[in-house]
PDB file of N, CA and C in Angstrom:
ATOM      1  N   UNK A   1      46.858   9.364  62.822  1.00  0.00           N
ATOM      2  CA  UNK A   1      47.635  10.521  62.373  1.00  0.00           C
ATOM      3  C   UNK A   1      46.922  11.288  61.277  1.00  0.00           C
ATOM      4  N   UNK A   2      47.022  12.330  60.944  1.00  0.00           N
ATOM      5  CA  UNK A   2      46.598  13.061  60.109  1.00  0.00           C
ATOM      6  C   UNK A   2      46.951  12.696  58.460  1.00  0.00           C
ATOM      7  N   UNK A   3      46.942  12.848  57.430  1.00  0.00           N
ATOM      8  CA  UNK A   3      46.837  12.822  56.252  1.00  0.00           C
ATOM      9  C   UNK A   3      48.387  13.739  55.581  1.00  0.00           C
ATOM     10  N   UNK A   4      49.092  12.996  55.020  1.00  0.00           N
ATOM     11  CA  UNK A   4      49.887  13.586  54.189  1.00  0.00           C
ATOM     12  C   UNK A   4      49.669  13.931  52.920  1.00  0.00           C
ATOM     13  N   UNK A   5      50.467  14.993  52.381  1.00  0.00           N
ATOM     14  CA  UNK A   5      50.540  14.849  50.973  1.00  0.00           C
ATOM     15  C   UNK A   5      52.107  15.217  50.034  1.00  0.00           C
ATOM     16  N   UNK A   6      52.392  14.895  49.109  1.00  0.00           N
ATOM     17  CA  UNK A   6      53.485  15.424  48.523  1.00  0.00           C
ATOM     18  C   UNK A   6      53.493  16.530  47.511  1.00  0.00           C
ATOM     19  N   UNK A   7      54.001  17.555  47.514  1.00  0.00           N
ATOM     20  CA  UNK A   7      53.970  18.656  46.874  1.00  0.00           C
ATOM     21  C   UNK A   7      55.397  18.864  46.126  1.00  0.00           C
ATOM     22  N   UNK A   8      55.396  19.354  44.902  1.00  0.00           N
ATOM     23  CA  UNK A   8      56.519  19.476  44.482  1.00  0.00           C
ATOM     24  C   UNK A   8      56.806  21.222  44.143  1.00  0.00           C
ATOM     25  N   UNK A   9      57.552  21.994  44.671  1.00  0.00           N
ATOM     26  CA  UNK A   9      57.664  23.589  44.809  1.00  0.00           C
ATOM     27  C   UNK A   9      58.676  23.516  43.238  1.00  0.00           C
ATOM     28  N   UNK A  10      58.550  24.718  42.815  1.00  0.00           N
ATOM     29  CA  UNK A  10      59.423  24.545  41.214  1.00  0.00           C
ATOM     30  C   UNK A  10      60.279  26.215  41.553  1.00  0.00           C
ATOM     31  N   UNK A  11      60.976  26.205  41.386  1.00  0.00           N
ATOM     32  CA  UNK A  11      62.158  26.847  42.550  1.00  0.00           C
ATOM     33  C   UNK A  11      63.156  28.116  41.762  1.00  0.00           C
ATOM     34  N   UNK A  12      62.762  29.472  41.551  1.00  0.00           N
ATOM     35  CA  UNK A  12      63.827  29.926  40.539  1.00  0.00           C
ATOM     36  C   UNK A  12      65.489  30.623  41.658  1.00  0.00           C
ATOM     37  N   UNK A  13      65.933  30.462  41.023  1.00  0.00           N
ATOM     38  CA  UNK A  13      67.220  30.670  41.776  1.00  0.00           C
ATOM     39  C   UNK A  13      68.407  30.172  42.499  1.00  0.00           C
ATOM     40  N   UNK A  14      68.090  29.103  42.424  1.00  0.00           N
ATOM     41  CA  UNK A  14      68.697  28.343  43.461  1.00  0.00           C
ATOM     42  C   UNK A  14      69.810  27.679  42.210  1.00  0.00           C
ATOM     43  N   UNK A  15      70.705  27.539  42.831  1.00  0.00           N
ATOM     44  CA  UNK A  15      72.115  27.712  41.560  1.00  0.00           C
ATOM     45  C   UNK A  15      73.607  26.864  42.364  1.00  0.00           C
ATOM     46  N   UNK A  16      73.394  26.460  43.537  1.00  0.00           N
ATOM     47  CA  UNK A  16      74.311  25.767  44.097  1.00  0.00           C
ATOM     48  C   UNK A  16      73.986  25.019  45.068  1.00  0.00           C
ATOM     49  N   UNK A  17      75.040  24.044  45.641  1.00  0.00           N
ATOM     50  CA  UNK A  17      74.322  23.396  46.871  1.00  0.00           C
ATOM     51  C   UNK A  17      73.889  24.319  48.064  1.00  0.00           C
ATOM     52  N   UNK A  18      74.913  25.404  48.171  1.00  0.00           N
ATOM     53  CA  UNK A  18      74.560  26.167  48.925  1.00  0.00           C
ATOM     54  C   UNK A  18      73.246  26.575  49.405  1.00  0.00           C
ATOM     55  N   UNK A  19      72.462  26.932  48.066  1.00  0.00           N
ATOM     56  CA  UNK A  19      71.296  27.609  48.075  1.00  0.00           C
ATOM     57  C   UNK A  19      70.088  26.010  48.312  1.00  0.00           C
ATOM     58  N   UNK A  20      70.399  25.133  47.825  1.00  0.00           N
ATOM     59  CA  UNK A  20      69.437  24.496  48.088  1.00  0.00           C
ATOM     60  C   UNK A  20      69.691  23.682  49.551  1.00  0.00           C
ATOM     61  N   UNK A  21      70.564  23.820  50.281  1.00  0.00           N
ATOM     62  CA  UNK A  21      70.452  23.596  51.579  1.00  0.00           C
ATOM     63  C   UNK A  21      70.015  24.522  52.609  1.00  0.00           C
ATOM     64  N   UNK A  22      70.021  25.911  51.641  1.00  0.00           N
ATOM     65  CA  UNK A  22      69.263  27.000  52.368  1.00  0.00           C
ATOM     66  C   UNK A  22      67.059  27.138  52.228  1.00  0.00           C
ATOM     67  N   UNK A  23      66.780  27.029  50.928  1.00  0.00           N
ATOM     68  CA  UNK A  23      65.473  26.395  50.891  1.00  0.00           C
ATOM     69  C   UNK A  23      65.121  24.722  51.649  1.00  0.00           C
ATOM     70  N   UNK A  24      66.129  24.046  52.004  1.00  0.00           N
ATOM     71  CA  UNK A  24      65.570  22.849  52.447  1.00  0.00           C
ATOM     72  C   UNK A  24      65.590  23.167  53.958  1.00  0.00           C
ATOM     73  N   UNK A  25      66.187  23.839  54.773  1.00  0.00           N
ATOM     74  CA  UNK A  25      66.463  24.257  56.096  1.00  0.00           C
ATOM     75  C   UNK A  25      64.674  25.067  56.540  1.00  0.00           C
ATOM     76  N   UNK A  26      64.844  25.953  55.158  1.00  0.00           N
ATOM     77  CA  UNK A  26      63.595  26.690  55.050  1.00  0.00           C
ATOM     78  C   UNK A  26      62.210  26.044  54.956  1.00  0.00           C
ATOM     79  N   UNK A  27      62.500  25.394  54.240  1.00  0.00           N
ATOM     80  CA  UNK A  27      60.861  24.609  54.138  1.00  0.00           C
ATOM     81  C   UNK A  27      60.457  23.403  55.061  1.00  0.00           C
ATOM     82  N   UNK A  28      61.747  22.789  55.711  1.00  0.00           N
ATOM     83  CA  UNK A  28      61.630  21.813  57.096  1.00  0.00           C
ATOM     84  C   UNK A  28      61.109  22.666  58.549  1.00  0.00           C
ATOM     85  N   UNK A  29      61.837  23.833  58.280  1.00  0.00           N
ATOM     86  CA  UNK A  29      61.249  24.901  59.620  1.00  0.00           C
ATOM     87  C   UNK A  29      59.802  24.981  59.536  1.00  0.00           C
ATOM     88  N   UNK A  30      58.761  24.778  58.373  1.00  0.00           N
ATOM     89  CA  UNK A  30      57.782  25.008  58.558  1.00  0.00           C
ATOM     90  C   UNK A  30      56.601  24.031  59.120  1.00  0.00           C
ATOM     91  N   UNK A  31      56.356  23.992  59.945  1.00  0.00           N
ATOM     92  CA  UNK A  31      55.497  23.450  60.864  1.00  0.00           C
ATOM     93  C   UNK A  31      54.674  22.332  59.673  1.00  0.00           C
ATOM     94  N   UNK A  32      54.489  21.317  60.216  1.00  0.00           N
ATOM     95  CA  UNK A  32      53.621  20.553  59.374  1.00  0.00           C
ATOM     96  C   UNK A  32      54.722  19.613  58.166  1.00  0.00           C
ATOM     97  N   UNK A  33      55.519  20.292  57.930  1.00  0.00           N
ATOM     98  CA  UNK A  33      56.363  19.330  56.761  1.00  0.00           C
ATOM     99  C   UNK A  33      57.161  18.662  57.865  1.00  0.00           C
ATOM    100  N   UNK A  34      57.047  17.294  56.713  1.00  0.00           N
ATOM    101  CA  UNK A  34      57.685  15.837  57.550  1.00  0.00           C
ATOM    102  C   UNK A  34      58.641  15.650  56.601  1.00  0.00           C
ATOM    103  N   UNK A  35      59.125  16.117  55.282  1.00  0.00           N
ATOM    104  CA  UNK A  35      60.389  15.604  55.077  1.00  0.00           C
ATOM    105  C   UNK A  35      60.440  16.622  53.237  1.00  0.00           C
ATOM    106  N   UNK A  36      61.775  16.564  53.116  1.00  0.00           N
ATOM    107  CA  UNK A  36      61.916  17.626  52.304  1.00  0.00           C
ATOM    108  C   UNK A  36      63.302  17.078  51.602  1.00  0.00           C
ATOM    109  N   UNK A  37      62.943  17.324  49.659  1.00  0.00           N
ATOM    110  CA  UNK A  37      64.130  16.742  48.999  1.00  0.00           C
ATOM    111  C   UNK A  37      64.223  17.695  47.982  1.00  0.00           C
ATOM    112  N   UNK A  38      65.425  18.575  48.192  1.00  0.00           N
ATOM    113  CA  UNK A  38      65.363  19.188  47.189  1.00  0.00           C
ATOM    114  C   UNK A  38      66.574  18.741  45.738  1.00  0.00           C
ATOM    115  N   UNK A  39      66.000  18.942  44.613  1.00  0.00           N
ATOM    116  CA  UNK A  39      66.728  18.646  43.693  1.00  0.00           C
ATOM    117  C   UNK A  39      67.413  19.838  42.730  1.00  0.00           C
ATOM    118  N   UNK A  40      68.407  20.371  42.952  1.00  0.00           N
ATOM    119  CA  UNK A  40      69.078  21.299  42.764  1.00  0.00           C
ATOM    120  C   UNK A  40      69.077  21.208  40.817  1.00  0.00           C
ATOM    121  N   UNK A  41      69.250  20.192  40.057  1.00  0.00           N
ATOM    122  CA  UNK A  41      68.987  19.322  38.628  1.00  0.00           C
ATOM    123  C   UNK A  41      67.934  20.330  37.876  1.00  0.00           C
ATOM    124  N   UNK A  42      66.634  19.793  39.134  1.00  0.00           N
ATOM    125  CA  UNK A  42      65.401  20.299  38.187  1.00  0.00           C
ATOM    126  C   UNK A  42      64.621  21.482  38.836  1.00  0.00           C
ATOM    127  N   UNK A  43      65.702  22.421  39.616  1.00  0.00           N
ATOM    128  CA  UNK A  43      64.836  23.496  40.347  1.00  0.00           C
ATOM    129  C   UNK A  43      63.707  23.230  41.138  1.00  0.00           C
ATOM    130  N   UNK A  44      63.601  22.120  42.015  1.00  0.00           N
ATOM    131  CA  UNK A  44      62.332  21.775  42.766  1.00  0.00           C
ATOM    132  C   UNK A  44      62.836  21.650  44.083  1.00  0.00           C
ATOM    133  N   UNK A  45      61.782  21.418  44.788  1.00  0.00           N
ATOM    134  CA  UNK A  45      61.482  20.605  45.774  1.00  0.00           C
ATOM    135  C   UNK A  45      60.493  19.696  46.525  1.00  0.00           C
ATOM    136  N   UNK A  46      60.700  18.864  46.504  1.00  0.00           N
ATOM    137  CA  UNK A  46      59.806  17.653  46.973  1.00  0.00           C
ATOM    138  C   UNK A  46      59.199  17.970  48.454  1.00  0.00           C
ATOM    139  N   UNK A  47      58.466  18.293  48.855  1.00  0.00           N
ATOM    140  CA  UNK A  47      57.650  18.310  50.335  1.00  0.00           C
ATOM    141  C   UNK A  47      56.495  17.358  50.770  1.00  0.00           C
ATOM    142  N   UNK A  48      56.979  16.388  51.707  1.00  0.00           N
ATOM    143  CA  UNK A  48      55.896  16.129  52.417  1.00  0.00           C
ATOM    144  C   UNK A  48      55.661  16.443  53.142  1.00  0.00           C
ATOM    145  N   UNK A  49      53.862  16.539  53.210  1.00  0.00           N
ATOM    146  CA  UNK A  49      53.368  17.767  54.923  1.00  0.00           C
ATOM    147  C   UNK A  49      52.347  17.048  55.028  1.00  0.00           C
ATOM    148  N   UNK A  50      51.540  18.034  55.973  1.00  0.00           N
ATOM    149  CA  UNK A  50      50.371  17.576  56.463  1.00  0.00           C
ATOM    150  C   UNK A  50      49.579  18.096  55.472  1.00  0.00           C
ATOM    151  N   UNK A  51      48.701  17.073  55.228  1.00  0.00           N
ATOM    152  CA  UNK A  51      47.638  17.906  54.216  1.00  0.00           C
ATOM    153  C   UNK A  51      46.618  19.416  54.327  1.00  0.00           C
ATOM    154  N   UNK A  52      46.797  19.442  55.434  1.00  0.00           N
ATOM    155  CA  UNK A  52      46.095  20.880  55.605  1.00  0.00           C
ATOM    156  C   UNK A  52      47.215  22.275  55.537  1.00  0.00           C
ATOM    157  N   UNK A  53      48.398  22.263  55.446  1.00  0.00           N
ATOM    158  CA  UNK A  53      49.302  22.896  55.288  1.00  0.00           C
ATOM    159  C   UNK A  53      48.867  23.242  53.868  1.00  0.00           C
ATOM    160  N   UNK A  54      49.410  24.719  53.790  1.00  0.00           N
ATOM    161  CA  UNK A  54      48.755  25.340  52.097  1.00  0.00           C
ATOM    162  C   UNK A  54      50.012  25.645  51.887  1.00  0.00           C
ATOM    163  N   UNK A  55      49.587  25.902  50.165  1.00  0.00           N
ATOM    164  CA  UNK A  55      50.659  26.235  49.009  1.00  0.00           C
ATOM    165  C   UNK A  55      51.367  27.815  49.788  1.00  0.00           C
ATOM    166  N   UNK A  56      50.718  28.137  50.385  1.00  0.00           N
ATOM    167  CA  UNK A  56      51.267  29.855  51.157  1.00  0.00           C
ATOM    168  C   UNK A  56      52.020  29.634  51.507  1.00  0.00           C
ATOM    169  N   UNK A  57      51.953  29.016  52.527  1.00  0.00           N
ATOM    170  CA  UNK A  57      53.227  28.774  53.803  1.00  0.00           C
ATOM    171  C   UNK A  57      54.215  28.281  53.418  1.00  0.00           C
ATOM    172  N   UNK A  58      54.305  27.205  52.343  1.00  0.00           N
ATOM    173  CA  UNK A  58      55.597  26.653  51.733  1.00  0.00           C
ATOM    174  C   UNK A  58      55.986  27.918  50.957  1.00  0.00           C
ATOM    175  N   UNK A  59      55.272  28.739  50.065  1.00  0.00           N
ATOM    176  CA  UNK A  59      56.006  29.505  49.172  1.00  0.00           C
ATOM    177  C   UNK A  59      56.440  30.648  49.810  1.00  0.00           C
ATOM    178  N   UNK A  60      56.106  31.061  51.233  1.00  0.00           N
ATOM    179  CA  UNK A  60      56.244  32.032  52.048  1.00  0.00           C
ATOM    180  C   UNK A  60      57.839  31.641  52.564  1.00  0.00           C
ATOM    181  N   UNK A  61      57.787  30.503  53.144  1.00  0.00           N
ATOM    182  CA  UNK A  61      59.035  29.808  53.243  1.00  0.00           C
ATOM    183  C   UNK A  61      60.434  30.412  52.495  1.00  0.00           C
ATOM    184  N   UNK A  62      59.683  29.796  50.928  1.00  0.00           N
ATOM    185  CA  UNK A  62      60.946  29.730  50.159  1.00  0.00           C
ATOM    186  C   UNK A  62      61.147  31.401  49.676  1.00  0.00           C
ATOM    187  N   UNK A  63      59.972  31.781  49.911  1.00  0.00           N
ATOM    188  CA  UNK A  63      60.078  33.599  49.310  1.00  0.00           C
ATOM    189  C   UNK A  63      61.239  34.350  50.333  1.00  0.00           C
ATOM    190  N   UNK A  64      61.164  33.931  51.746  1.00  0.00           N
ATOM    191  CA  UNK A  64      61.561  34.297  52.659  1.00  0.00           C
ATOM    192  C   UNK A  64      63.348  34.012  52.858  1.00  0.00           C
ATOM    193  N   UNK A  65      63.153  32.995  52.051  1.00  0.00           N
ATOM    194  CA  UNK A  65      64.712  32.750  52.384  1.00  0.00           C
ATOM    195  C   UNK A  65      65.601  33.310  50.860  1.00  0.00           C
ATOM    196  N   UNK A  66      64.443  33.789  49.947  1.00  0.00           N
ATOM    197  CA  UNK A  66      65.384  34.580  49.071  1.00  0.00           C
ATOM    198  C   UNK A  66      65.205  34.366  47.870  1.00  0.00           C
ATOM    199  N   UNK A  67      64.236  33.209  47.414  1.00  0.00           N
ATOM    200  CA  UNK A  67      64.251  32.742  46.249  1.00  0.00           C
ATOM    201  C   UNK A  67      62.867  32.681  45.885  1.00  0.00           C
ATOM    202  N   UNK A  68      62.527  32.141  44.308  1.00  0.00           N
ATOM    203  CA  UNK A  68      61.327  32.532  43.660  1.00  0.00           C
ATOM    204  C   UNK A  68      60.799  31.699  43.494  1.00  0.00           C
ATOM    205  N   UNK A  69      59.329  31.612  44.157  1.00  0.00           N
ATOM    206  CA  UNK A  69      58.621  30.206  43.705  1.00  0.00           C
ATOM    207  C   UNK A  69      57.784  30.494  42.261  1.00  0.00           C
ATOM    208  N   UNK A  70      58.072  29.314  41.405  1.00  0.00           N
ATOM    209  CA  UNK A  70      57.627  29.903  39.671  1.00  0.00           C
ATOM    210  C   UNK A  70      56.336  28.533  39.842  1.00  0.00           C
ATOM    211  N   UNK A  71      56.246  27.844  41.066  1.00  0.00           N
ATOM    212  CA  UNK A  71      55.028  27.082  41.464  1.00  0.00           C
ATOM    213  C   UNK A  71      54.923  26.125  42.172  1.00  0.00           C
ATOM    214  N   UNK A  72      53.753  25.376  42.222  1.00  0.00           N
ATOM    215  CA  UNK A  72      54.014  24.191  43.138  1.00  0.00           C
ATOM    216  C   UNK A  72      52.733  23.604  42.812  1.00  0.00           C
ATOM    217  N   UNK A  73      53.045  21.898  42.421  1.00  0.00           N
ATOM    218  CA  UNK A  73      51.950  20.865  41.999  1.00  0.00           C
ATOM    219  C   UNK A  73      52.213  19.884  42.888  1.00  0.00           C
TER     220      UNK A  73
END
């Protein structure tokens, strides 16, 4: 199998469960992520993907569904 990695997205906006079941819907749709935890607490989200998957596509993700990525380590 290919190589994972875990990424953590740092998330502005997201303010209810609502919204973070809407970035987690969002960032599982994206091809390559195998599992996704978002923590509504500390404005993040936890992503595991494939390691060749880039910081774009996740933040494209979360840009897309409405909210602000302030980063991702």
């Amino acid at each position: 199998g290919s190589l994972t990695m875990t990424k953590r997205i740092h998330i502005d906006g997201m303010s209810c469960g609502h919204c973070s079941a809407s970035v987690e819907k969002a960032l599982r749709a994206v091809a390559g992520v195998h599992n996704v935890e978002v923590d509504l607490a500390a404005k993040s989200a936890t992503v595991q993907a494939d390691e060749k998957l880039s910081n774009e596509a996740l933040s494209k993700a979360v840009t897309d569904a409405g909210y602000t990525v302030i980063g991702i380590d």
